[in-house]
C-alpha atoms as a PDB file:
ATOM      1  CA  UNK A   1       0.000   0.000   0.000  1.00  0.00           C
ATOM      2  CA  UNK A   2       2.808   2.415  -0.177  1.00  0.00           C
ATOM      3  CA  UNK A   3       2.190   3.649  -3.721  1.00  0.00           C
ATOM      4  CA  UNK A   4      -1.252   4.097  -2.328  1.00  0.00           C
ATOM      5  CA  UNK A   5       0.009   6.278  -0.080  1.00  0.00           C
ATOM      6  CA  UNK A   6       2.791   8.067  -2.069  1.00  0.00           C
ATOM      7  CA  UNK A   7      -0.418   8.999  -4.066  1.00  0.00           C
ATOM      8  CA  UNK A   8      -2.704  10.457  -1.548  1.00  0.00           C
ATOM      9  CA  UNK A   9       0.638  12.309  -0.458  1.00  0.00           C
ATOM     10  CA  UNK A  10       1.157  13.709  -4.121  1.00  0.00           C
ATOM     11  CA  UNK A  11      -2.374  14.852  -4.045  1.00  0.00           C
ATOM     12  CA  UNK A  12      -1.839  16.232  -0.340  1.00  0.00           C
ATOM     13  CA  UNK A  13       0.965  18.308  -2.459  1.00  0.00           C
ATOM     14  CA  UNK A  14      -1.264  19.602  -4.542  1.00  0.00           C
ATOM     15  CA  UNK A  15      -4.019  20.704  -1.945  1.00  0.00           C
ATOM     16  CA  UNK A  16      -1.478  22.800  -0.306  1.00  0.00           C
ATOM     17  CA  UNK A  17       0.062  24.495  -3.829  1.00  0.00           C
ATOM     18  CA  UNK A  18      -3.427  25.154  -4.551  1.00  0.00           C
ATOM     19  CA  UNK A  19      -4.429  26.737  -1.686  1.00  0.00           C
ATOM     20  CA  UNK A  20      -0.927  29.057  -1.686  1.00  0.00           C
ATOM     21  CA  UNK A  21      -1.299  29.933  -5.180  1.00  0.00           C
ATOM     22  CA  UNK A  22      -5.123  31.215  -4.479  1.00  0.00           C
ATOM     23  CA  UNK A  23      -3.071  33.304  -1.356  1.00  0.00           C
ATOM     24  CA  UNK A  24      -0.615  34.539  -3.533  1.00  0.00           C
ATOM     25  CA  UNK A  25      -2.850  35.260  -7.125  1.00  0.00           C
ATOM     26  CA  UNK A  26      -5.959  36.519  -5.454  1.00  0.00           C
ATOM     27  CA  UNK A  27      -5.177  37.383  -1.802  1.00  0.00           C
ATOM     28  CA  UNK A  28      -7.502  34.808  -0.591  1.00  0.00           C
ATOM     29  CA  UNK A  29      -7.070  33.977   2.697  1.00  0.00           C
ATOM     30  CA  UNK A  30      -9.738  31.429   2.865  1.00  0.00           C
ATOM     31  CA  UNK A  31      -7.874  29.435  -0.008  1.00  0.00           C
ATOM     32  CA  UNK A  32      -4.365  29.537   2.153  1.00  0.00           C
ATOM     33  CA  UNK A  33      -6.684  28.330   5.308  1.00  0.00           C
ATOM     34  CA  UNK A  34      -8.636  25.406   3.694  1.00  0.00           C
ATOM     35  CA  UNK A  35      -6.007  24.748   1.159  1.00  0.00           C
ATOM     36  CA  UNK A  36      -3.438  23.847   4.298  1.00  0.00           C
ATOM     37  CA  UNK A  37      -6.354  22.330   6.680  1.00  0.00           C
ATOM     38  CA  UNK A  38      -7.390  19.837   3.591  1.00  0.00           C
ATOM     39  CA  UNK A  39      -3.335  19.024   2.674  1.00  0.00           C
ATOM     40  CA  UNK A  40      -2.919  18.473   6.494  1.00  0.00           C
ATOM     41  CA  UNK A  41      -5.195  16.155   7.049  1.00  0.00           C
ATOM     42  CA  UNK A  42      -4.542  13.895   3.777  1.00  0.00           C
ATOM     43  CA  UNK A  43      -1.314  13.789   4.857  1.00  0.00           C
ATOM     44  CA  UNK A  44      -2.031  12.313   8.041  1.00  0.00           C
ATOM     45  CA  UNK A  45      -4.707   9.974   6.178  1.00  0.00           C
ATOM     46  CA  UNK A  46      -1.860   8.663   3.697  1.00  0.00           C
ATOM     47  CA  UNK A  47       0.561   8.374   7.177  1.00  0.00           C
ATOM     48  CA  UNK A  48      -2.769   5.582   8.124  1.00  0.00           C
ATOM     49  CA  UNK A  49      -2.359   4.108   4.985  1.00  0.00           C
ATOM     50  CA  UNK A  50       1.613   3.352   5.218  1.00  0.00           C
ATOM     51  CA  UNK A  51       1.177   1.987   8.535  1.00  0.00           C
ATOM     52  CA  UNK A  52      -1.366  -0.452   6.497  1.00  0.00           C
ATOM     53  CA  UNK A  53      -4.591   1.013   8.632  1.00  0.00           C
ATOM     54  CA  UNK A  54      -7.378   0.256   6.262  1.00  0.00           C
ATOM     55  CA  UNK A  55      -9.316   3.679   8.151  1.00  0.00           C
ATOM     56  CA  UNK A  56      -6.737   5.710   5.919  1.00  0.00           C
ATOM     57  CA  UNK A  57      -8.285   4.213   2.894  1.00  0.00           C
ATOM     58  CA  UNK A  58     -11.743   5.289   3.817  1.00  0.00           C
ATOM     59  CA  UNK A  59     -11.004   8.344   5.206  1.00  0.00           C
ATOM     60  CA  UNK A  60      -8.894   9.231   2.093  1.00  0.00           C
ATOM     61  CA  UNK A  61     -12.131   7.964  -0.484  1.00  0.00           C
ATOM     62  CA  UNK A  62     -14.282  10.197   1.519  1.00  0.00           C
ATOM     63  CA  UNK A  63     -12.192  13.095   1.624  1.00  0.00           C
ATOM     64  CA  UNK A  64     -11.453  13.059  -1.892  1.00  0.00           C
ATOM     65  CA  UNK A  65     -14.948  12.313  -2.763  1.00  0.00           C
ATOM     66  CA  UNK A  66     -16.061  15.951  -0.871  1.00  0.00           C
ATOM     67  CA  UNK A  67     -13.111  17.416  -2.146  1.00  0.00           C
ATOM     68  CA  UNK A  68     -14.173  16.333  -5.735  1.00  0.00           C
ATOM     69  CA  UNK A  69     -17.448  17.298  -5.553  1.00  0.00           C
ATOM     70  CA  UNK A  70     -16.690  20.425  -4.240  1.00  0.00           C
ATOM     71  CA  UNK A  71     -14.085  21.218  -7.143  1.00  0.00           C
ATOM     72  CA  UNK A  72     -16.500  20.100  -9.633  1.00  0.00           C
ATOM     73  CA  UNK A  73     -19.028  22.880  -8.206  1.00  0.00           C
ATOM     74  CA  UNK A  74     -16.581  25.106  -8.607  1.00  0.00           C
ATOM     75  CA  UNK A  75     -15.707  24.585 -12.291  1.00  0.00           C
ATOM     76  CA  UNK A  76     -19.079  23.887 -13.127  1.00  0.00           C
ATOM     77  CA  UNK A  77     -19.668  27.729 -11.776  1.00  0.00           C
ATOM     78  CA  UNK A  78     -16.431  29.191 -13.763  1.00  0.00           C
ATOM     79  CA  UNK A  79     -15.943  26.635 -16.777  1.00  0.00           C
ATOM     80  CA  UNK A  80     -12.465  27.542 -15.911  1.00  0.00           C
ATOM     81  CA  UNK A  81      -9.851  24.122 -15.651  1.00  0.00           C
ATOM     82  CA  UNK A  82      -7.751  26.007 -12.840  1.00  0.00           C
ATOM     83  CA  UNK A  83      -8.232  25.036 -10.026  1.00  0.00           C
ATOM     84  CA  UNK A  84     -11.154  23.387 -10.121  1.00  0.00           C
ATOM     85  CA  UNK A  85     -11.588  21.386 -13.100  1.00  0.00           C
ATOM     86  CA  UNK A  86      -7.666  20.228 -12.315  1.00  0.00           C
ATOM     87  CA  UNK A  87      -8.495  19.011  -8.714  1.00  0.00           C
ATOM     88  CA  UNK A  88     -11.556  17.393  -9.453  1.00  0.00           C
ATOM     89  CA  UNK A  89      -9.618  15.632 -11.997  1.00  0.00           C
ATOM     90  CA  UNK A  90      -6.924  14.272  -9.582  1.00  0.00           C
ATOM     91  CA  UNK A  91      -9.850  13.608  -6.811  1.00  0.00           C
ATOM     92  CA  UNK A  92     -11.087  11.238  -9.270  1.00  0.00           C
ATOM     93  CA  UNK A  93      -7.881   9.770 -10.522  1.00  0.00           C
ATOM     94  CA  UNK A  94      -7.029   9.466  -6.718  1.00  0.00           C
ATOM     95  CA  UNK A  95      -9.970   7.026  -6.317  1.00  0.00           C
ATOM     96  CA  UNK A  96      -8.253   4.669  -8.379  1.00  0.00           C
ATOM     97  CA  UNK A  97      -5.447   3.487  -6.503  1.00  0.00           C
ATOM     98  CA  UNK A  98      -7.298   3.700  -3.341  1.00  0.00           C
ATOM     99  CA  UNK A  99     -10.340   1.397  -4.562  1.00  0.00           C
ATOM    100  CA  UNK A 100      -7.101  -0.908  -5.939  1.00  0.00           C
ATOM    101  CA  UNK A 101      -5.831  -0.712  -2.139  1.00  0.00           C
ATOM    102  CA  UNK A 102      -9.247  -1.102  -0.633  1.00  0.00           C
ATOM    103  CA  UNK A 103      -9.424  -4.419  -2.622  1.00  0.00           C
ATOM    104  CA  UNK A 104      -6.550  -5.827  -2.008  1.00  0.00           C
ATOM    105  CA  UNK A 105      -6.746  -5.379   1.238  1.00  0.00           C
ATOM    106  CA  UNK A 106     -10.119  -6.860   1.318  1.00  0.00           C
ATOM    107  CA  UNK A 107      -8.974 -10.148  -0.288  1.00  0.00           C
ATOM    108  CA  UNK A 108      -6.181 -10.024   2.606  1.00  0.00           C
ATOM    109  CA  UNK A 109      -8.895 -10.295   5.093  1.00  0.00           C
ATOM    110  CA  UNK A 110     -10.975 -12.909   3.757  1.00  0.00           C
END
């Protein structure tokens, strides 16, 4: 599960760029706030995952499900790729390898 992780860190990385570009482009504080909050938190979700704690799996799916839906409300509202259309993309892309590591683990279990 460590590539699983690796990924949910990558995205993590991305949270946190988005959020300081939004600071630094538009002056938006709330972007800096919920940018590092969100990038925080998966990184302590992927830290789960490489200790093999199948809760950082499911807290990762759910966070980058509301953080995908959320995106997707935001490009919906602009039609503009960046950010949102960009981060809804990787919140979906994300789901892959964590459905892969949800399975896996799964057939561990059984």
């Amino acid at each position: 599960m460590r590539a699983t992780a690796y990924s949910i860190m990558g995205y993590g990385v991305f949270l946190l760029l988005g959020g300081l570009i939004g600071f630094l482009k538009s002056g938006s504080g709330a972007s800096l706030i919920m940018g590092t909050i969100s990038a925080l938190m998966v990184f302590y979700f992927s830290s789960l995952v490489l200790k093999e704690k199948l809760i950082g799996v499911y807290l990762s799916i759910f966070s980058a499900t509301g953080l995908g839906g959320f995106f997707l409300l935001r490009f919906l509202s602009s039609y503009k790729f960046m950010p949102g259309g960009l981060m809804f993309v990787l919140s979906f892309l994300l789901l892959f390898p964590l459905s892969k590591a949800l399975k896996q683990k799964q057939n561990v279990a059984v």
